[in-house]
C-alpha atoms as a PDB file:
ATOM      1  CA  UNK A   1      20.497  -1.558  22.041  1.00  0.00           C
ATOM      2  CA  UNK A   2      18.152   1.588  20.962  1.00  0.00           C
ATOM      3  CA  UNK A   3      15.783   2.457  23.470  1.00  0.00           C
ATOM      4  CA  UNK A   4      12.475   2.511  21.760  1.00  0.00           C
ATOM      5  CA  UNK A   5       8.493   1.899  23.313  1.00  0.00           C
ATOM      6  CA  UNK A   6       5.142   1.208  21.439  1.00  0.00           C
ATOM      7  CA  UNK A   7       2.842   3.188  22.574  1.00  0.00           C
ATOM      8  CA  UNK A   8      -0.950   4.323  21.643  1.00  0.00           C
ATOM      9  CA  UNK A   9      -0.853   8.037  21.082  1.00  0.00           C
ATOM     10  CA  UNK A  10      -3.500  11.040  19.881  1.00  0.00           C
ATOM     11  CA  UNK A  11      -3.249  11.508  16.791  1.00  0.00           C
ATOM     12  CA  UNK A  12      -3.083  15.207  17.702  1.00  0.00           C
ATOM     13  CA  UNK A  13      -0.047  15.087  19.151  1.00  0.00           C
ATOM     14  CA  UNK A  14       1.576  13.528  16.024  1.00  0.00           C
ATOM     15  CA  UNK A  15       3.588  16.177  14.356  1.00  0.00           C
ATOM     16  CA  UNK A  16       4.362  15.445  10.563  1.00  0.00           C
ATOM     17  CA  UNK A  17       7.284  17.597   9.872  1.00  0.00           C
ATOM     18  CA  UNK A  18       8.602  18.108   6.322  1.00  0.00           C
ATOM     19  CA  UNK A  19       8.947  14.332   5.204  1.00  0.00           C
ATOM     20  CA  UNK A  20      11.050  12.874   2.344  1.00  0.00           C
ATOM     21  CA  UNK A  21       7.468  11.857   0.709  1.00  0.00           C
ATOM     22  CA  UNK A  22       6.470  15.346  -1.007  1.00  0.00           C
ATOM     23  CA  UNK A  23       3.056  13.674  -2.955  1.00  0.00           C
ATOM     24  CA  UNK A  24       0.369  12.293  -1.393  1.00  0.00           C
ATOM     25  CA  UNK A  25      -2.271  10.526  -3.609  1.00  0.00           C
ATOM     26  CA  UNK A  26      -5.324  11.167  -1.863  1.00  0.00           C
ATOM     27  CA  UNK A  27      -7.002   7.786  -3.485  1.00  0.00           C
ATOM     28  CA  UNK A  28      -4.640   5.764  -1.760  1.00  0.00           C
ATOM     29  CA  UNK A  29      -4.857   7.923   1.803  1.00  0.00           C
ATOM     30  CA  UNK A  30      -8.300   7.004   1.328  1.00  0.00           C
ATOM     31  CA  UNK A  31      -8.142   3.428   0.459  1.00  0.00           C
ATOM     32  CA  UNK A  32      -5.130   3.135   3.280  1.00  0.00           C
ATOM     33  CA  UNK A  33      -8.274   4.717   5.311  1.00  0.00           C
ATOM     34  CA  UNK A  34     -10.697   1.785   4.901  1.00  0.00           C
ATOM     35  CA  UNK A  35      -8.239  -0.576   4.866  1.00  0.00           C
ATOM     36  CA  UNK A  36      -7.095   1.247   8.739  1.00  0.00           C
ATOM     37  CA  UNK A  37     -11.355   0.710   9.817  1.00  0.00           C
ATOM     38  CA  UNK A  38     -11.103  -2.692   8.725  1.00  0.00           C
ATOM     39  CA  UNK A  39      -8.034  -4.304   9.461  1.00  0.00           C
ATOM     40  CA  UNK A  40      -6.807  -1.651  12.064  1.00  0.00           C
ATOM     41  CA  UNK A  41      -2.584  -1.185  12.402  1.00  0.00           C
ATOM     42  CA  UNK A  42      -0.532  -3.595  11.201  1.00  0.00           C
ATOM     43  CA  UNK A  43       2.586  -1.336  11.276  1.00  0.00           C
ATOM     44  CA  UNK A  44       2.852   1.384  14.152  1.00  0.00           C
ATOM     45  CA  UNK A  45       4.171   4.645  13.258  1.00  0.00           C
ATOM     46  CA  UNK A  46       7.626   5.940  14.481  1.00  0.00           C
ATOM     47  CA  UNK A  47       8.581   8.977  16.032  1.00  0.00           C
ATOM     48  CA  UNK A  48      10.708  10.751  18.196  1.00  0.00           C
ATOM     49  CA  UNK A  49       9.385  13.080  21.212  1.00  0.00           C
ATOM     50  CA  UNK A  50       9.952  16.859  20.549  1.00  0.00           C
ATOM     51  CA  UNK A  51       8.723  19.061  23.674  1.00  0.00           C
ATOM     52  CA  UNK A  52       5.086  17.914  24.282  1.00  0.00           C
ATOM     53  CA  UNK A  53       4.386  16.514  20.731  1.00  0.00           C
ATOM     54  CA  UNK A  54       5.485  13.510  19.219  1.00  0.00           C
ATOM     55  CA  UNK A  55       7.905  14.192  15.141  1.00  0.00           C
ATOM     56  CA  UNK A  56       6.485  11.572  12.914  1.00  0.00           C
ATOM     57  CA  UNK A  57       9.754   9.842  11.405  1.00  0.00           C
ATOM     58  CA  UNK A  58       8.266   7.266   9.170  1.00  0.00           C
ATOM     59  CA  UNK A  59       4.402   6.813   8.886  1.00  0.00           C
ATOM     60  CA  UNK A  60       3.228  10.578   7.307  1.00  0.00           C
ATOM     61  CA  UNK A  61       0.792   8.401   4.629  1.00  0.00           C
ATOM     62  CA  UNK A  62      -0.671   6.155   8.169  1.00  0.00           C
ATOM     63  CA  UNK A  63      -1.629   9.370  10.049  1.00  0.00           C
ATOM     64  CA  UNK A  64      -3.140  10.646   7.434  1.00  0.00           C
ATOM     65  CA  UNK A  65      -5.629   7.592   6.705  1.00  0.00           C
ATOM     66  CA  UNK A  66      -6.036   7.391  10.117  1.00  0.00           C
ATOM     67  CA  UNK A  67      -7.443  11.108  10.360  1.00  0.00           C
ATOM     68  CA  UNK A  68      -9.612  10.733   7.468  1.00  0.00           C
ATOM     69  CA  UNK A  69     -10.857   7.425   9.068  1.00  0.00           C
ATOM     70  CA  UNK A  70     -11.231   9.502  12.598  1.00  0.00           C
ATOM     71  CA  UNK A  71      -9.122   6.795  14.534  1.00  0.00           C
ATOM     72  CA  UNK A  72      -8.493   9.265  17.521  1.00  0.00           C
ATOM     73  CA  UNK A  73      -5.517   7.154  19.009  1.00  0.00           C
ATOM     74  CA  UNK A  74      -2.472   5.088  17.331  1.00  0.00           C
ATOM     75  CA  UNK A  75       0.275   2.482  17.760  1.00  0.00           C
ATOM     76  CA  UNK A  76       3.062   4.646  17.917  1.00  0.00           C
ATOM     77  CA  UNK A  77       7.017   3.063  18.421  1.00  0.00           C
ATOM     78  CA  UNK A  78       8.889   5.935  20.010  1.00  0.00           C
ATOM     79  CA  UNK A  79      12.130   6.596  19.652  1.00  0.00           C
ATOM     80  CA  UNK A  80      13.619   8.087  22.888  1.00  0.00           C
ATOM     81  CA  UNK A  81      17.138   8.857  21.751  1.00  0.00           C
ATOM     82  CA  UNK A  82      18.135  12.427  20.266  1.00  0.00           C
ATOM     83  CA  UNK A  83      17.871  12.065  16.419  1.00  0.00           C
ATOM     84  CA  UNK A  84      19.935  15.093  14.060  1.00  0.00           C
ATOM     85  CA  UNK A  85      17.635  16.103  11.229  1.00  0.00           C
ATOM     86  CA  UNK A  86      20.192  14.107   8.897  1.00  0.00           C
ATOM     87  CA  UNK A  87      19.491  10.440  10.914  1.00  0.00           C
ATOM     88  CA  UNK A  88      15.724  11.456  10.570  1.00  0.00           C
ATOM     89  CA  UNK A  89      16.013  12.079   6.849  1.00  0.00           C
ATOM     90  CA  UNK A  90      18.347   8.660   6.662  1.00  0.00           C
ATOM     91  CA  UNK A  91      15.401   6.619   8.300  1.00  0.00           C
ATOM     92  CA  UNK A  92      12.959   7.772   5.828  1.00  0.00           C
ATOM     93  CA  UNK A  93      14.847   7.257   3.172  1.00  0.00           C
ATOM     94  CA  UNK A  94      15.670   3.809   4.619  1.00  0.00           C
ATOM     95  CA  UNK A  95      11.914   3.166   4.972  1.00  0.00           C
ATOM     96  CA  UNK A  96      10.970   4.043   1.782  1.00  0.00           C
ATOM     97  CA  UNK A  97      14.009   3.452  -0.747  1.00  0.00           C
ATOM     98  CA  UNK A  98      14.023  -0.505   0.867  1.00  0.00           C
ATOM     99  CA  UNK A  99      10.216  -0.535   0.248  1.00  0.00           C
ATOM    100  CA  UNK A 100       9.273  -3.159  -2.581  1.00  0.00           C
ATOM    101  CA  UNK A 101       5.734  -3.089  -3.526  1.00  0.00           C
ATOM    102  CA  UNK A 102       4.131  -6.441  -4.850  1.00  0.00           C
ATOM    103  CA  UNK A 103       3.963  -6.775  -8.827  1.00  0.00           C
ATOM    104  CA  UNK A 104       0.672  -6.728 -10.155  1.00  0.00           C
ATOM    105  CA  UNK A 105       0.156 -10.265 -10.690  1.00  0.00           C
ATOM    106  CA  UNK A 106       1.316 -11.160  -6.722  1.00  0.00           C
ATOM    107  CA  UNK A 107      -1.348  -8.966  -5.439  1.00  0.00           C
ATOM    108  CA  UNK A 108      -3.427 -10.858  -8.188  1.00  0.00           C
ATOM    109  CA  UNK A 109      -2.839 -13.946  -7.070  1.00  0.00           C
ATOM    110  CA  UNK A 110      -3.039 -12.674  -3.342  1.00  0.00           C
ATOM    111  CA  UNK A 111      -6.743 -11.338  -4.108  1.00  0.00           C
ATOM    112  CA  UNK A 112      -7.259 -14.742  -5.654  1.00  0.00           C
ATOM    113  CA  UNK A 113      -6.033 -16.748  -2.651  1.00  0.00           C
ATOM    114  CA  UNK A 114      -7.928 -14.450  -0.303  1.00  0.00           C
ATOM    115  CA  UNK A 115     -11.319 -15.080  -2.085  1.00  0.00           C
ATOM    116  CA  UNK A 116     -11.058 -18.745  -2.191  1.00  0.00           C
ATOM    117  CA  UNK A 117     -10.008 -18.846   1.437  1.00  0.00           C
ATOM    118  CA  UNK A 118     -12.927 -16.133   2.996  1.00  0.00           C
ATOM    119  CA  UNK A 119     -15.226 -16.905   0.247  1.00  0.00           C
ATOM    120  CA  UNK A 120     -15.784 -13.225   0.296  1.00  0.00           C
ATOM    121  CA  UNK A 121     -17.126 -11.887  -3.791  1.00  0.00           C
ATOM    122  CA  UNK A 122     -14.441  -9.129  -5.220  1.00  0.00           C
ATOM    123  CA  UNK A 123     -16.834  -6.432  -3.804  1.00  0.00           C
ATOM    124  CA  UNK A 124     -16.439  -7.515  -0.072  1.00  0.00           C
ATOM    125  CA  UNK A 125     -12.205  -7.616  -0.697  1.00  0.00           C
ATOM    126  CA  UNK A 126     -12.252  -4.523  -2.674  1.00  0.00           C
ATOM    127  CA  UNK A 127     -13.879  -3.221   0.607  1.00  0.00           C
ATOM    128  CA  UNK A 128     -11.768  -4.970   3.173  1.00  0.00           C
ATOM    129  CA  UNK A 129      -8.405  -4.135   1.614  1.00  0.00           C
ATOM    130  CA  UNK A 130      -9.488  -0.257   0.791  1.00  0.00           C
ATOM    131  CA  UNK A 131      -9.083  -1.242  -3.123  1.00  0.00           C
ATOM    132  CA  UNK A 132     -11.820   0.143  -6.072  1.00  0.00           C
ATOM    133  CA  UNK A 133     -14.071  -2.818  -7.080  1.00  0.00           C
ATOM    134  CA  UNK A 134     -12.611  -1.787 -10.892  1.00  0.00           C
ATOM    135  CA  UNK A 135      -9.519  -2.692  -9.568  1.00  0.00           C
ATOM    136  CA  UNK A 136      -9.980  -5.871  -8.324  1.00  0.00           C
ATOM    137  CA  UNK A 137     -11.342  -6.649 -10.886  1.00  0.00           C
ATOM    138  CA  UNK A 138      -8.676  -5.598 -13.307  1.00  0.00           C
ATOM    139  CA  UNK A 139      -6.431  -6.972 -11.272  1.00  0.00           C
ATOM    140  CA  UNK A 140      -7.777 -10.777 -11.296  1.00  0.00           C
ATOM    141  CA  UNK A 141      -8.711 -10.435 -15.088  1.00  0.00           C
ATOM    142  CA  UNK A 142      -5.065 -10.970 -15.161  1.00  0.00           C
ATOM    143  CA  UNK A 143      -4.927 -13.948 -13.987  1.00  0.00           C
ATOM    144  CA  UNK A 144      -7.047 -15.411 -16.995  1.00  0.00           C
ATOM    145  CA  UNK A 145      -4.157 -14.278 -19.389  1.00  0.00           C
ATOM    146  CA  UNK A 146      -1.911 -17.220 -20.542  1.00  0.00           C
ATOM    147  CA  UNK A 147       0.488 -17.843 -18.425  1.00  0.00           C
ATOM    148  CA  UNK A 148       3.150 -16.062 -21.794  1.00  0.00           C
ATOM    149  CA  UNK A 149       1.455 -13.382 -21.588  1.00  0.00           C
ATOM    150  CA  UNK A 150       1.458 -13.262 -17.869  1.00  0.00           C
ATOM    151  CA  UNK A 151       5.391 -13.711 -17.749  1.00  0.00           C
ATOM    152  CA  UNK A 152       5.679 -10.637 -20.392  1.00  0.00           C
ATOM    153  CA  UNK A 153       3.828  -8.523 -17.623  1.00  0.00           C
ATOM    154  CA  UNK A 154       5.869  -9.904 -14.808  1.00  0.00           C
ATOM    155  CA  UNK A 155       8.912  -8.639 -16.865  1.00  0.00           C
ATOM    156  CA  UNK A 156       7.866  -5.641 -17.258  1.00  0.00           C
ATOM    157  CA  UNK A 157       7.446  -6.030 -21.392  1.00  0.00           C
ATOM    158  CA  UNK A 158       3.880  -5.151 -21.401  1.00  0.00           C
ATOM    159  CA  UNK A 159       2.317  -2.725 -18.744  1.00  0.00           C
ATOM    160  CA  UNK A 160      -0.572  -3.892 -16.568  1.00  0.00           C
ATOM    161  CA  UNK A 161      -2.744  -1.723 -18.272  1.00  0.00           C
ATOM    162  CA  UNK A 162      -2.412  -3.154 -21.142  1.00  0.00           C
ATOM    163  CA  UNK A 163      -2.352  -6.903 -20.155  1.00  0.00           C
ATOM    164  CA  UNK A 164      -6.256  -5.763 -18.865  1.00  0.00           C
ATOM    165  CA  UNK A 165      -7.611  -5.059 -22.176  1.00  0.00           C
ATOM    166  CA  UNK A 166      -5.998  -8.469 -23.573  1.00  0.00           C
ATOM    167  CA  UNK A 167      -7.791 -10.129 -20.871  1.00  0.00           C
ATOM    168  CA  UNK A 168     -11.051  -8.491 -22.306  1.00  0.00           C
ATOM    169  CA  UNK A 169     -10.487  -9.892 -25.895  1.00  0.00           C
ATOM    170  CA  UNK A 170     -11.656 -13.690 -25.570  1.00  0.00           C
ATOM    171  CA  UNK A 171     -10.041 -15.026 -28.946  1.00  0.00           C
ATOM    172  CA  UNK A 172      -7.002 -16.543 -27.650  1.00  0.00           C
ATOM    173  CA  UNK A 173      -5.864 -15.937 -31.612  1.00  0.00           C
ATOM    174  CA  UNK A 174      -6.623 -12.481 -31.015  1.00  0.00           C
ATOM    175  CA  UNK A 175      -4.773 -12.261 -28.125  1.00  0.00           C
ATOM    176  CA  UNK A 176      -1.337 -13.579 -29.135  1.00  0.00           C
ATOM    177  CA  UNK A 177      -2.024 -10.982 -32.128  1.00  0.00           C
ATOM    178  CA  UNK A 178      -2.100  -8.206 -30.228  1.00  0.00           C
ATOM    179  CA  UNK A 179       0.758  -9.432 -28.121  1.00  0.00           C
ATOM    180  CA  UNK A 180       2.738  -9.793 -30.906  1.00  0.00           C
ATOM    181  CA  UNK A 181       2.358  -6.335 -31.667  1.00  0.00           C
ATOM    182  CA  UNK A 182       2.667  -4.542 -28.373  1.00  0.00           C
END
């Protein structure tokens, strides 16, 4: 059994060594951010003790929302056991190559669900979940798109993007026109 502790740590005392993720997109750090003031942890970062400091093994994007939201401590999950560079590198890889991100149309119908059950506007959800109101929005314009069209986007036939601007065009006629020709 691995000997590991969950623990609430400075965040100055997190070190984010060279990670396997080289690009941060700094609208998402900031959306993770709000998301961090609202909702707080829901997944503690992991790391391994190095001297007096704590090596961030997976977690890089969570620190970094949690500076820019000025959370001074987090939930850290320490790993206590010696780790080569190589088992670090496999864990991050691990961490992020198993990762599957919801489709566009789950987190649709998530936002959907979420609404009905709060009663909270698009606004308050785009807040809560650290989300743009424009994509909320975009995002549950999808869900008025026949459930055809839907599939195509669930397939991957016709991007997301492009699935919004259908949902603009009322005509259903018009619709399965442009379809047609995407």
């Amino acid at each position: 059994m691995e000997s590991k502790v969950v623990q609430q740590l400075p965040i100055d005392k997190l070190d984010c060594v060279p990670q396997v993720r080289k690009r941060f997109d700094e609208e998402g750090i900031a959306g993770l951010a709000q998301s961090l003031r609202e909702v707080g942890f829901l997944q503690p970062i992991n790391a391994r003790r190095s001297g007096d400091q704590w090596v961030v093994t997976d977690g890089e994007r969570r620190v970094r929302a949690a500076k820019l939201a000025g959370i001074k401590t987090v939930p850290v999950v320490i790993d206590e056991r010696e780790l080569s560079d190589g088992e670090v590198i496999q864990r991050q890889l691990v961490s992020n190559c198993q990762r599957e991100d919801l489709s566009v149309l789950e987190k649709a119908a998530a936002i959907n669900r979420l609404m009905r059950e709060t009663q909270w506007t698009a606004a308050q959800v785009a807040m809560k979940l650290g989300l743009s109101q424009a994509s909320v929005s975009r995002l549950l314009a999808l869900l008025t798109l026949p459930a055809e069209v839907r599939s195509k986007v669930e397939s991957g036939e016709i991007a997301a993007s492009a699935a919004y601007q259908l949902a603009r065009v009322k005509d259903p006629q018009n619709q399965t026109q442009l379809v047609a020709e995407a």
